[in-house]
Protein backbone atom coordinates (compact mmCIF):
# COMPACT_ATOMS: atom_id res chain seq x y z
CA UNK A 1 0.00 0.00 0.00
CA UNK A 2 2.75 2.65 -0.29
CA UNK A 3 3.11 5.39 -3.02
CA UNK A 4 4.61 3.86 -6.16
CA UNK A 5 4.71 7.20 -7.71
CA UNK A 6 7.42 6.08 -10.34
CA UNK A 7 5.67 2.61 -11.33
CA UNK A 8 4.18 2.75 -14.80
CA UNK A 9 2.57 -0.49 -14.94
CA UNK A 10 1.92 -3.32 -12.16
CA UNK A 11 0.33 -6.62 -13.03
CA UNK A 12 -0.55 -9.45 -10.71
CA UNK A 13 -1.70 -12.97 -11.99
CA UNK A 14 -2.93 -15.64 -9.92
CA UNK A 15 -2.87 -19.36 -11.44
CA UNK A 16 -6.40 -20.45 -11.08
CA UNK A 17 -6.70 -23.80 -9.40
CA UNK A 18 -3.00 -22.05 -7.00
CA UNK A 19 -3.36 -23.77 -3.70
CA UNK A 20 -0.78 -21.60 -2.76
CA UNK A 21 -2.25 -18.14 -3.61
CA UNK A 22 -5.40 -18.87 -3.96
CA UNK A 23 -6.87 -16.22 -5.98
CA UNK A 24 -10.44 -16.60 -4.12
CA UNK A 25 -8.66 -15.99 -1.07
CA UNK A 26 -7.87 -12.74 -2.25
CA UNK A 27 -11.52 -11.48 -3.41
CA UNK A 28 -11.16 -13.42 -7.00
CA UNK A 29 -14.00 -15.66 -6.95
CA UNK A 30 -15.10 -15.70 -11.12
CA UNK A 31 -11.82 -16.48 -11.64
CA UNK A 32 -13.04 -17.37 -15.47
CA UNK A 33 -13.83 -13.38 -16.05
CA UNK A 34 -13.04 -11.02 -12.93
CA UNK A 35 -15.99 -8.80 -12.73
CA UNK A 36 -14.92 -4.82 -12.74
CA UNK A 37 -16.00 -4.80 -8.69
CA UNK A 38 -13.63 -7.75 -7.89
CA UNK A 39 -10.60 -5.66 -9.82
CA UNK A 40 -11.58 -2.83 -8.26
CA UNK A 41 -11.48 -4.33 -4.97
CA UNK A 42 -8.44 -6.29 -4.91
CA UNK A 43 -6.68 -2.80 -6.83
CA UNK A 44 -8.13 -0.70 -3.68
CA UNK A 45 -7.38 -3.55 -1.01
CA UNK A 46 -3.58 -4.87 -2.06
CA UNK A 47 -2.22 -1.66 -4.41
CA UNK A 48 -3.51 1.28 -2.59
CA UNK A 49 -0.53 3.30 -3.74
CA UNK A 50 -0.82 2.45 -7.44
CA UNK A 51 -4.08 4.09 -7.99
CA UNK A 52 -3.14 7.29 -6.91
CA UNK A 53 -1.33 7.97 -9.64
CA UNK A 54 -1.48 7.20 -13.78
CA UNK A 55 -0.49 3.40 -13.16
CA UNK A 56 -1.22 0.85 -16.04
CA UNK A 57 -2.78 -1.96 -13.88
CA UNK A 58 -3.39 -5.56 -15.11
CA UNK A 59 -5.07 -8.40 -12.90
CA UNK A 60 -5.65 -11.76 -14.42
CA UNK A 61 -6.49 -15.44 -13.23
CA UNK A 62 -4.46 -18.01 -16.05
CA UNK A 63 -4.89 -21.52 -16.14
CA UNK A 64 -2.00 -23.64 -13.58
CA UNK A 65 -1.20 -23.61 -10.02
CA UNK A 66 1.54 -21.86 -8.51
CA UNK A 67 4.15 -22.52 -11.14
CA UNK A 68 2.05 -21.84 -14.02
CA UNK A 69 4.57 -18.99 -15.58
CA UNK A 70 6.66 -22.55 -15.87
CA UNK A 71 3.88 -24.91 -16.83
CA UNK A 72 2.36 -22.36 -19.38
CA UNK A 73 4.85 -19.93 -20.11
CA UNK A 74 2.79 -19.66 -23.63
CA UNK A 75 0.56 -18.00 -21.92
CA UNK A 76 1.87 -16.29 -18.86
CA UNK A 77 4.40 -14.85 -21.26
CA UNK A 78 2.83 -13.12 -23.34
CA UNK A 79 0.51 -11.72 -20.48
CA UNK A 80 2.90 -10.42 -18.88
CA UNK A 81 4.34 -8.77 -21.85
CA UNK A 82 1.40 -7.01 -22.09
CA UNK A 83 0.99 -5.88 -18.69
CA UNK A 84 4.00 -3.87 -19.19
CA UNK A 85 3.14 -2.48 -22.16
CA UNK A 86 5.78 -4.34 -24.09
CA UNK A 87 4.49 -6.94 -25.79
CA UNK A 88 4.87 -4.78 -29.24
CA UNK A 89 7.73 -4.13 -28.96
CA UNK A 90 8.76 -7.83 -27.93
CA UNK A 91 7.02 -8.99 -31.23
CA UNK A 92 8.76 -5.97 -33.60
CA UNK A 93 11.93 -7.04 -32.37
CA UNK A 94 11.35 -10.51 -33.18
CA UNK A 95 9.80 -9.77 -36.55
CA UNK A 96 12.87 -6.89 -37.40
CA UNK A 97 15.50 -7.63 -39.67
CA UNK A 98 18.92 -9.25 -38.35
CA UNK A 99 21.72 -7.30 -38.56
């Protein structure tokens, strides 16, 4: 809940059937499609600081358990990517000519 004045973009992503984090434990209980009053909640609850100013926030429940960023990096990957805003940049610079 601090200030995170100089964080651009935050995103959090719970693996849905995590026994470890479970995301239901956290106010995430349609874990298929988070409803705009769960985000809001869990944004207000856990990232206090990040709403008060222009913060890009992602929240997302992916298939897996706790390791799913190793179990399906095909998808965490890319989500993550895009929670930082730099997923089009990660594709141009596959897609750019080798030097």
């Amino acid at each position: 809940n601090l200030p995170l004045p100089e964080i651009r973009n935050v995103i959090v992503i719970f693996g849905r059937d995590d026994t470890c984090m479970n995301p239901r434990d956290y106010g995430l209980n349609n874990t298929e499609k988070l409803t705009q009053k769960e985000t809001d909640a869990f944004w207000k609850t856990y990232y206090t600081g990040a709403l008060e100013g222009k913060t890009h926030l992602e929240l997302l429940v992916l298939p897996g358990t706790h390791i799913g960023p190793v179990s399906h990096s095909t998808l965490y990957a890319p989500a993550i990517l895009q929670g930082l805003v730099q997923l089009e940049t990660a594709q141009a610079s596959e897609t750019a000519p080798q030097r």
